[in-house]
N, C-alpha and C. Protein backbone atom coordinates (compact mmCIF):
# COMPACT_ATOMS: atom_id res chain seq x y z
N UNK A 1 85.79 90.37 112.48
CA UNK A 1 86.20 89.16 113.14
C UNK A 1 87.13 89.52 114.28
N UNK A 2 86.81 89.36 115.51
CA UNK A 2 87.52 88.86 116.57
C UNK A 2 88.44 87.68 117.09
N UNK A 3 89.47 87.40 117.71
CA UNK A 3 89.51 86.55 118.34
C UNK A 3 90.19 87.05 120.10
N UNK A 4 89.64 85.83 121.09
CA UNK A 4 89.67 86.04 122.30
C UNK A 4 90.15 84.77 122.83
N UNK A 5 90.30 84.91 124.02
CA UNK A 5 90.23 83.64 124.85
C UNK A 5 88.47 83.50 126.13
N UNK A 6 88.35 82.21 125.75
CA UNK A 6 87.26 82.07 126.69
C UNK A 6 87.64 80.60 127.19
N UNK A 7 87.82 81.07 128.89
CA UNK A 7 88.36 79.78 129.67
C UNK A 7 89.38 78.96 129.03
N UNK A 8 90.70 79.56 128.49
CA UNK A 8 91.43 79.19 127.85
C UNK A 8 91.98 78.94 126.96
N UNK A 9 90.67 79.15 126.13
CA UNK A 9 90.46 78.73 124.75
C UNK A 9 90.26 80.01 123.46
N UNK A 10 91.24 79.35 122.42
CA UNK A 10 90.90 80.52 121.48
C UNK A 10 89.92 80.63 120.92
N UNK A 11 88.53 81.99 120.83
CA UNK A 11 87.76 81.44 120.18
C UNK A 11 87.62 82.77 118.83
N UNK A 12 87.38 82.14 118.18
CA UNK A 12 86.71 83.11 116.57
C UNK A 12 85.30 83.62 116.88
N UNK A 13 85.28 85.01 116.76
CA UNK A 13 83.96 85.43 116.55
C UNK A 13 83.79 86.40 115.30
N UNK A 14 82.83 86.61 114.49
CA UNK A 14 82.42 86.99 113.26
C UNK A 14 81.01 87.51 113.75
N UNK A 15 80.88 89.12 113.30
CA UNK A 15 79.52 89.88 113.31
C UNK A 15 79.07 89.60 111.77
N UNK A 16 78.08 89.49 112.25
CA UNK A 16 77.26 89.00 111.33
C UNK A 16 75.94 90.36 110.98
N UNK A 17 76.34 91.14 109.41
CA UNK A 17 75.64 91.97 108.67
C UNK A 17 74.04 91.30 108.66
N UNK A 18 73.31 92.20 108.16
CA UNK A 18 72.08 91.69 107.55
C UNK A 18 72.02 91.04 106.47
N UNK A 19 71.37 89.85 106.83
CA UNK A 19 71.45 88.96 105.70
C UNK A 19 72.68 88.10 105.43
N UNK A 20 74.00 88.58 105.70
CA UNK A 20 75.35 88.14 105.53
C UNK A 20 75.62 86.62 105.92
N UNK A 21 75.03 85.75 106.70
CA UNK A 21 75.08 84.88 107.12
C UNK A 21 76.00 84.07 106.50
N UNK A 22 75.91 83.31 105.06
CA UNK A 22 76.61 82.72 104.30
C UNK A 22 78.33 82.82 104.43
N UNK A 23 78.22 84.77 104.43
CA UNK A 23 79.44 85.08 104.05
C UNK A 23 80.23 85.33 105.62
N UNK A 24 79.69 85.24 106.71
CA UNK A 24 79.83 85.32 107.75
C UNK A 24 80.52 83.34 108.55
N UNK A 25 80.07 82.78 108.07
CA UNK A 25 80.02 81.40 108.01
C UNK A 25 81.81 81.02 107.41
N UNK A 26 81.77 81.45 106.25
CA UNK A 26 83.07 81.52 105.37
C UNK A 26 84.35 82.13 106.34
N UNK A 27 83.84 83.31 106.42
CA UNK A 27 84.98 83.78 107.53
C UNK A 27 85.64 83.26 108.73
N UNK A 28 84.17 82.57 109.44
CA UNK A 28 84.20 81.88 110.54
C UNK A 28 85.30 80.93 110.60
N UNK A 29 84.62 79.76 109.27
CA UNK A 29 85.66 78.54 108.84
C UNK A 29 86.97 79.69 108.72
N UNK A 30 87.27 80.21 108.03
CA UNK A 30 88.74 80.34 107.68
C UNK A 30 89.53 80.95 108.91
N UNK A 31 89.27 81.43 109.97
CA UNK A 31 89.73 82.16 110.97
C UNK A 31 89.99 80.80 111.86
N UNK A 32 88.88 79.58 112.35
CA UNK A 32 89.27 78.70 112.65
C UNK A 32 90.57 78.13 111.85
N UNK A 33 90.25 78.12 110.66
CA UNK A 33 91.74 76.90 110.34
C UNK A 33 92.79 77.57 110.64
N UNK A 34 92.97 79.10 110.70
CA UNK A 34 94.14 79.78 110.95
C UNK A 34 94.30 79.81 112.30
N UNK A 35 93.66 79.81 113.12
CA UNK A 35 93.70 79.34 114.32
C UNK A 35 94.55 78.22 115.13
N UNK A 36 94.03 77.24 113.96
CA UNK A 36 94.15 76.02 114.43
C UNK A 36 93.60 75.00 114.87
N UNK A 37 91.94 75.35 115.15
CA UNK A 37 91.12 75.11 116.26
C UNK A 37 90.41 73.63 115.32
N UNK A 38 90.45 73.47 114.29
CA UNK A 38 89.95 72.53 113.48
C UNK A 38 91.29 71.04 113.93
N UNK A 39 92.34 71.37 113.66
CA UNK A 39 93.22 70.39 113.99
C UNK A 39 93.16 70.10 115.75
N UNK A 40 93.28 70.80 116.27
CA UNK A 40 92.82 70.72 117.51
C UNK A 40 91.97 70.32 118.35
N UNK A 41 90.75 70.32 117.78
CA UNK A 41 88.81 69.47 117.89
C UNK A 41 89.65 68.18 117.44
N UNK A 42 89.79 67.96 116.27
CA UNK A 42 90.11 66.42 115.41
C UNK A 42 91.16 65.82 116.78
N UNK A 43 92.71 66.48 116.88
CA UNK A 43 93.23 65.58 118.12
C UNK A 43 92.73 65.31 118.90
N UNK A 44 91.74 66.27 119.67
CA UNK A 44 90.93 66.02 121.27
C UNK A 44 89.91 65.28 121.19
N UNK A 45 89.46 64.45 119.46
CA UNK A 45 88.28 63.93 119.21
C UNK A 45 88.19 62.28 120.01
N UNK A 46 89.40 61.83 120.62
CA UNK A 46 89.84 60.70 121.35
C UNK A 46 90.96 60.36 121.93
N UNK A 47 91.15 60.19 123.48
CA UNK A 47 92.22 59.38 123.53
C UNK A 47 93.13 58.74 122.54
N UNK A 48 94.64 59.13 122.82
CA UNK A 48 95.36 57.97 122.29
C UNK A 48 96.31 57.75 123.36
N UNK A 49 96.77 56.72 123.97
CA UNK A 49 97.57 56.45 124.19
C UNK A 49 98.98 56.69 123.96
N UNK A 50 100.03 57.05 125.23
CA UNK A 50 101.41 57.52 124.47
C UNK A 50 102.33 56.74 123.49
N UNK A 51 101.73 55.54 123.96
CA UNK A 51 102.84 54.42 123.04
C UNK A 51 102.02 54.70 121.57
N UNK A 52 100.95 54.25 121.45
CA UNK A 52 100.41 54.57 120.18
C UNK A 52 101.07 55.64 119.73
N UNK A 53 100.91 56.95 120.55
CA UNK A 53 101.27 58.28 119.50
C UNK A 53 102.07 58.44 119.17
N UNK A 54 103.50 57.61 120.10
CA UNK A 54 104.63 57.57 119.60
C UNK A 54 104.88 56.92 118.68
N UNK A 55 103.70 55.67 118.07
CA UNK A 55 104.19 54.94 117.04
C UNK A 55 104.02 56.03 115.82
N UNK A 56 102.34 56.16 116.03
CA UNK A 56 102.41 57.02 114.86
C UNK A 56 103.37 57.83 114.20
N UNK A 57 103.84 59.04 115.37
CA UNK A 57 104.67 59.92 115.25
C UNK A 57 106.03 59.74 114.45
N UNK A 58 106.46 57.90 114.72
CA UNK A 58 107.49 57.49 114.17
C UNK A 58 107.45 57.13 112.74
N UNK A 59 106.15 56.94 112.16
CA UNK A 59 105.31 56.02 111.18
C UNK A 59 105.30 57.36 110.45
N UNK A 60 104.86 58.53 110.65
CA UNK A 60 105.08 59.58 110.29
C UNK A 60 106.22 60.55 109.92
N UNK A 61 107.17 59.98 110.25
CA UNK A 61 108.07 60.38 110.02
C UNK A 61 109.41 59.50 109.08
N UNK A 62 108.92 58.14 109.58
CA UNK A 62 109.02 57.57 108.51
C UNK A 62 109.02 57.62 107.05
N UNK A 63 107.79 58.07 106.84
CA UNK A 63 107.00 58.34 105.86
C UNK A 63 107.39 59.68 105.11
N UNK A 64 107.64 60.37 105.55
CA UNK A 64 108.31 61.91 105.01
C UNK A 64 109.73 61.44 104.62
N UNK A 65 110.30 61.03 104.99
CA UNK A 65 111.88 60.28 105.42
C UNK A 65 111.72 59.76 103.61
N UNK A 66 111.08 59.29 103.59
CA UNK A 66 110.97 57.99 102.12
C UNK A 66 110.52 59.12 101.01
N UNK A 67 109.51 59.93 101.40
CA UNK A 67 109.26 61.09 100.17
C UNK A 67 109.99 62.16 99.65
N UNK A 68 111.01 62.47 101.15
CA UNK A 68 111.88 63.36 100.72
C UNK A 68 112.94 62.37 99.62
N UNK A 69 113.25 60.98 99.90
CA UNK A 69 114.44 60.54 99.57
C UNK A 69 113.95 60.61 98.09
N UNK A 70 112.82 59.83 97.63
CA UNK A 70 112.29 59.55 96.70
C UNK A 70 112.27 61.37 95.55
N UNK A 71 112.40 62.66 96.45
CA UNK A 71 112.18 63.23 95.70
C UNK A 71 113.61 64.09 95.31
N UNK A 72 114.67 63.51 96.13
CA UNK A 72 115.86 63.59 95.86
C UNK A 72 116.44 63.08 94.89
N UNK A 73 116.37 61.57 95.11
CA UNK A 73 117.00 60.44 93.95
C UNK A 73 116.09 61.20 92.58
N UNK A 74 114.48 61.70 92.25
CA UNK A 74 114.20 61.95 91.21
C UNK A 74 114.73 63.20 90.89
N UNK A 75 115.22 64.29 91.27
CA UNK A 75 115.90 65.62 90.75
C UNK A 75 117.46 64.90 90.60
N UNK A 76 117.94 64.33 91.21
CA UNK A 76 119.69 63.91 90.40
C UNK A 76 119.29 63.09 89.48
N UNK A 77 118.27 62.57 89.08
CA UNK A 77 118.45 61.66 87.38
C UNK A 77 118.28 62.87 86.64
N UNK A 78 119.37 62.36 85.50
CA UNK A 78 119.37 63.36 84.75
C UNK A 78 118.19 63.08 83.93
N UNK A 79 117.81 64.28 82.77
CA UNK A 79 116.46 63.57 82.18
C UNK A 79 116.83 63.18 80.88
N UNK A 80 115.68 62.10 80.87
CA UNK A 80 115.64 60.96 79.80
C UNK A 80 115.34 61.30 78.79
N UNK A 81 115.77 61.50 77.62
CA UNK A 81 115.51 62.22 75.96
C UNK A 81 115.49 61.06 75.05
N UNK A 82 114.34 60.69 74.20
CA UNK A 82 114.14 59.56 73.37
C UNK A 82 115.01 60.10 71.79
């Protein structure tokens, strides 16, 4: 497995053995996600608007904001013994 830039872009390449195809495929995927290039296709898959992204971004963070708290308040209860 390789990786390069072509016109800017990072790309994954995987030689492919005889017959190997399957296992060549596998590699492929996993070199992309380490990449990044999977999250990256999905953002560029549409316009968003900045106000939108900023909502999200806020909505998102929001959201972590409430899970961390939630997983705070549950480690200081002490635990409950019947």
């Amino acid at each position: 497995m390789s990786r390069r830039k072509h016109n800017g872009a990072l790309v994954a390449q995987v030689a492919v053995a005889e017959g190997g195809v399957e296992r060549a495929l596998r590699v492929l995927k996993k070199a992309n996600e380490k990449l990044g290039l999977w999250k990256d296709e999905k953002r560029h898959r549409h316009h968003v608007k900045p106000g939108e992204r900023r909502r999200l971004k806020q909505s998102q963070a929001r959201r972590k904001a409430r899970q961390r708290q939630a997983k705070r308040e549950q480690q200081a209860e002490p635990e409950k013994r019947p």
